[in-house]
Protein backbone atom coordinates (compact mmCIF):
# COMPACT_ATOMS: atom_id res chain seq x y z
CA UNK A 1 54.64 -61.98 -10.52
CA UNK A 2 50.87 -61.05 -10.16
CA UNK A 3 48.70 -60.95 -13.00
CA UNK A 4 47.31 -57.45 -14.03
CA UNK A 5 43.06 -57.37 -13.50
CA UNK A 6 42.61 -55.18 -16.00
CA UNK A 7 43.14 -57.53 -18.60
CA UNK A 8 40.37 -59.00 -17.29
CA UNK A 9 37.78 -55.91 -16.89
CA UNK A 10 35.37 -55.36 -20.12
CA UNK A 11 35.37 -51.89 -21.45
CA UNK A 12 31.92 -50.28 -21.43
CA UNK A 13 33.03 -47.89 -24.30
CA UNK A 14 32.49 -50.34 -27.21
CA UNK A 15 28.88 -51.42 -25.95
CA UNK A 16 25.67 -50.43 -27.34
CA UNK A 17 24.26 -48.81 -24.37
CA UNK A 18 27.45 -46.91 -23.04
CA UNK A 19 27.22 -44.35 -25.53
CA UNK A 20 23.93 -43.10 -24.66
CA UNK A 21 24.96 -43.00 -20.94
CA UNK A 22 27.82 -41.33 -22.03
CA UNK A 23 25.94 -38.34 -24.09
CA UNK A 24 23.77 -38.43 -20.62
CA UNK A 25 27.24 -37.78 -18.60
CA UNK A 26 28.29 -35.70 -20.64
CA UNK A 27 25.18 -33.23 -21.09
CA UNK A 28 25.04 -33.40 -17.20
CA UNK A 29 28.52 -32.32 -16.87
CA UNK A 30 27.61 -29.24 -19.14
CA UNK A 31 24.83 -28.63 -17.60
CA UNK A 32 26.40 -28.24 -13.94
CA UNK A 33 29.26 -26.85 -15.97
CA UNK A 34 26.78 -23.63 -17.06
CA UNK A 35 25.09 -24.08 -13.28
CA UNK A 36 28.80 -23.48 -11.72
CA UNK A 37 29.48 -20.50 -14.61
CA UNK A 38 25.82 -18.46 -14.04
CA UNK A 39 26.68 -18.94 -9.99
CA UNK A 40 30.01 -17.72 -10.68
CA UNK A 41 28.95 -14.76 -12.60
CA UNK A 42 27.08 -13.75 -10.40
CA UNK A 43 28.86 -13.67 -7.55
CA UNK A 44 31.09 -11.27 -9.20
CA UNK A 45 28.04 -9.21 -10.25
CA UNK A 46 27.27 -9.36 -6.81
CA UNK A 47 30.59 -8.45 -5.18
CA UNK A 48 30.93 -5.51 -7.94
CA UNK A 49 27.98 -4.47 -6.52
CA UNK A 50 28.07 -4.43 -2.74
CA UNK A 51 31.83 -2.69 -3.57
CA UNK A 52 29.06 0.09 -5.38
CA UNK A 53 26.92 0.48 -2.74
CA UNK A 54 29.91 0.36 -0.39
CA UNK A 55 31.24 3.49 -2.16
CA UNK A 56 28.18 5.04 -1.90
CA UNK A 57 27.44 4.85 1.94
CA UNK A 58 31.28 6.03 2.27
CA UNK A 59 30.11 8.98 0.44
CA UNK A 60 26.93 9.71 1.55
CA UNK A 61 29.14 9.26 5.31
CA UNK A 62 31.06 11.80 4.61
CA UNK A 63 28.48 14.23 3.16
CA UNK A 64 26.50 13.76 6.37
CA UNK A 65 29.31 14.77 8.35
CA UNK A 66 30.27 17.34 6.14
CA UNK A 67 26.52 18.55 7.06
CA UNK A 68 26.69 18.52 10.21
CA UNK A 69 29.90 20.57 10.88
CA UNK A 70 28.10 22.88 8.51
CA UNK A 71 25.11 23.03 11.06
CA UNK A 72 26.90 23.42 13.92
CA UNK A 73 29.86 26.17 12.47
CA UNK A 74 27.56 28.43 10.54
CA UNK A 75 25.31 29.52 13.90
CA UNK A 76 28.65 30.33 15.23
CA UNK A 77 30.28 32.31 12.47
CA UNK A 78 26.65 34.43 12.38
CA UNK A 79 27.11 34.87 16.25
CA UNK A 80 30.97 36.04 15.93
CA UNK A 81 29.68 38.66 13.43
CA UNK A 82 26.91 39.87 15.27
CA UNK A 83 29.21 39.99 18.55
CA UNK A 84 31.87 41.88 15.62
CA UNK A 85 29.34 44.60 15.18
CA UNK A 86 28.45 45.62 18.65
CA UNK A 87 31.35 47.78 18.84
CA UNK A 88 30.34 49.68 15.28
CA UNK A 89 26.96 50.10 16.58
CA UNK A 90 27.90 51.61 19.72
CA UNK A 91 30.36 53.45 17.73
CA UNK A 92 26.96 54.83 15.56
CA UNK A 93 25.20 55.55 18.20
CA UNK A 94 27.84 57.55 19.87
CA UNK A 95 28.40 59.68 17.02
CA UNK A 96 24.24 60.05 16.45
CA UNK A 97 24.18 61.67 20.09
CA UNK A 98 27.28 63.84 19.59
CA UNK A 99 25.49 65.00 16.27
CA UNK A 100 22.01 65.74 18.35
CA UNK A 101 24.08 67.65 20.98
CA UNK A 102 24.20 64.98 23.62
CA UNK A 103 27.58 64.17 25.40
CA UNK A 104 28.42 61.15 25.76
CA UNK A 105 30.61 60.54 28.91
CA UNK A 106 33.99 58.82 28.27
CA UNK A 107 34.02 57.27 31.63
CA UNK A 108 30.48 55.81 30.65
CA UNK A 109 30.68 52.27 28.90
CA UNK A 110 27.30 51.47 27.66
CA UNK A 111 28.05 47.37 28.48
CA UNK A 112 28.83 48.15 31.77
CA UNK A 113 25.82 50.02 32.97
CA UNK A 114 22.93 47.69 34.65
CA UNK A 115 19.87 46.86 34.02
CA UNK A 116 18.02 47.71 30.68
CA UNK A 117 18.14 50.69 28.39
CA UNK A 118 16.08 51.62 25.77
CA UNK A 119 17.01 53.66 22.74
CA UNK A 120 15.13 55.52 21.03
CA UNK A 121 16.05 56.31 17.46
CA UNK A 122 14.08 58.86 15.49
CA UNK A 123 14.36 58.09 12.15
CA UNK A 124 12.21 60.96 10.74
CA UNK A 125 15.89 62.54 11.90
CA UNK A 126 18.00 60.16 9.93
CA UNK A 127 15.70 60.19 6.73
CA UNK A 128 15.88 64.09 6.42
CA UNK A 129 19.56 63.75 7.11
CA UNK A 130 20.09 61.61 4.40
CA UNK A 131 18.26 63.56 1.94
């Protein structure tokens, strides 16, 4: 049978000068020990972080877009109103002329005549009618 070595080997734990390479060791392990814990830490400060600012550009996505449907809808909803009224203003105007003794023609459809027309509303009329 073979004879063990380390019965042979000296132990560096009972010397003298082990102990203070030991403390060494040991203070270097702590050291790197707090190294590897501040690096950890903040890596997770760091990932909490980018999830933050991740949020925040999700957000700030969707308010731009929100923004710009806004831009482009409203025009349209103030053009579909104005378009809405055309018929109440001819509708006005019709019953202004029937009230000043004009006729208006039935067969007549003020969008359908060409070219331009201007009207001429007197509104010394209207303000002594509405008094």
């Amino acid at each position: 049978m073979r004879q063990s070595v380390a019965a042979n080997r000296t132990s560096h734990i009972g010397h003298p000068g082990s102990s203070s390479n030991n403390a060494a060791a040991i203070n270097k392990l702590l050291e790197k020990k707090k190294e590897y814990d501040a690096v950890s830490a903040l890596e997770r400060a760091s990932a909490v972080f980018l999830s933050r600012i991740e949020g925040w550009a999700r957000i700030a996505r969707q308010w731009r877009t929100q923004e710009k449907s806004y831009v482009y809808t409203r025009p349209t909803l103030v053009h579909g109103q104005v378009l809405d009224q055309w018929p109440k203003m001819f509708q006005i105007l019709s019953l202004f002329l029937s009230s000043q003794g004009h006729t208006v023609d039935e067969g007549d459809d003020p969008l359908e005549t060409e070219g331009q027309v201007l009207v001429r509303i007197p509104i010394e009329d209207l303000q002594t009618a509405s008094q």
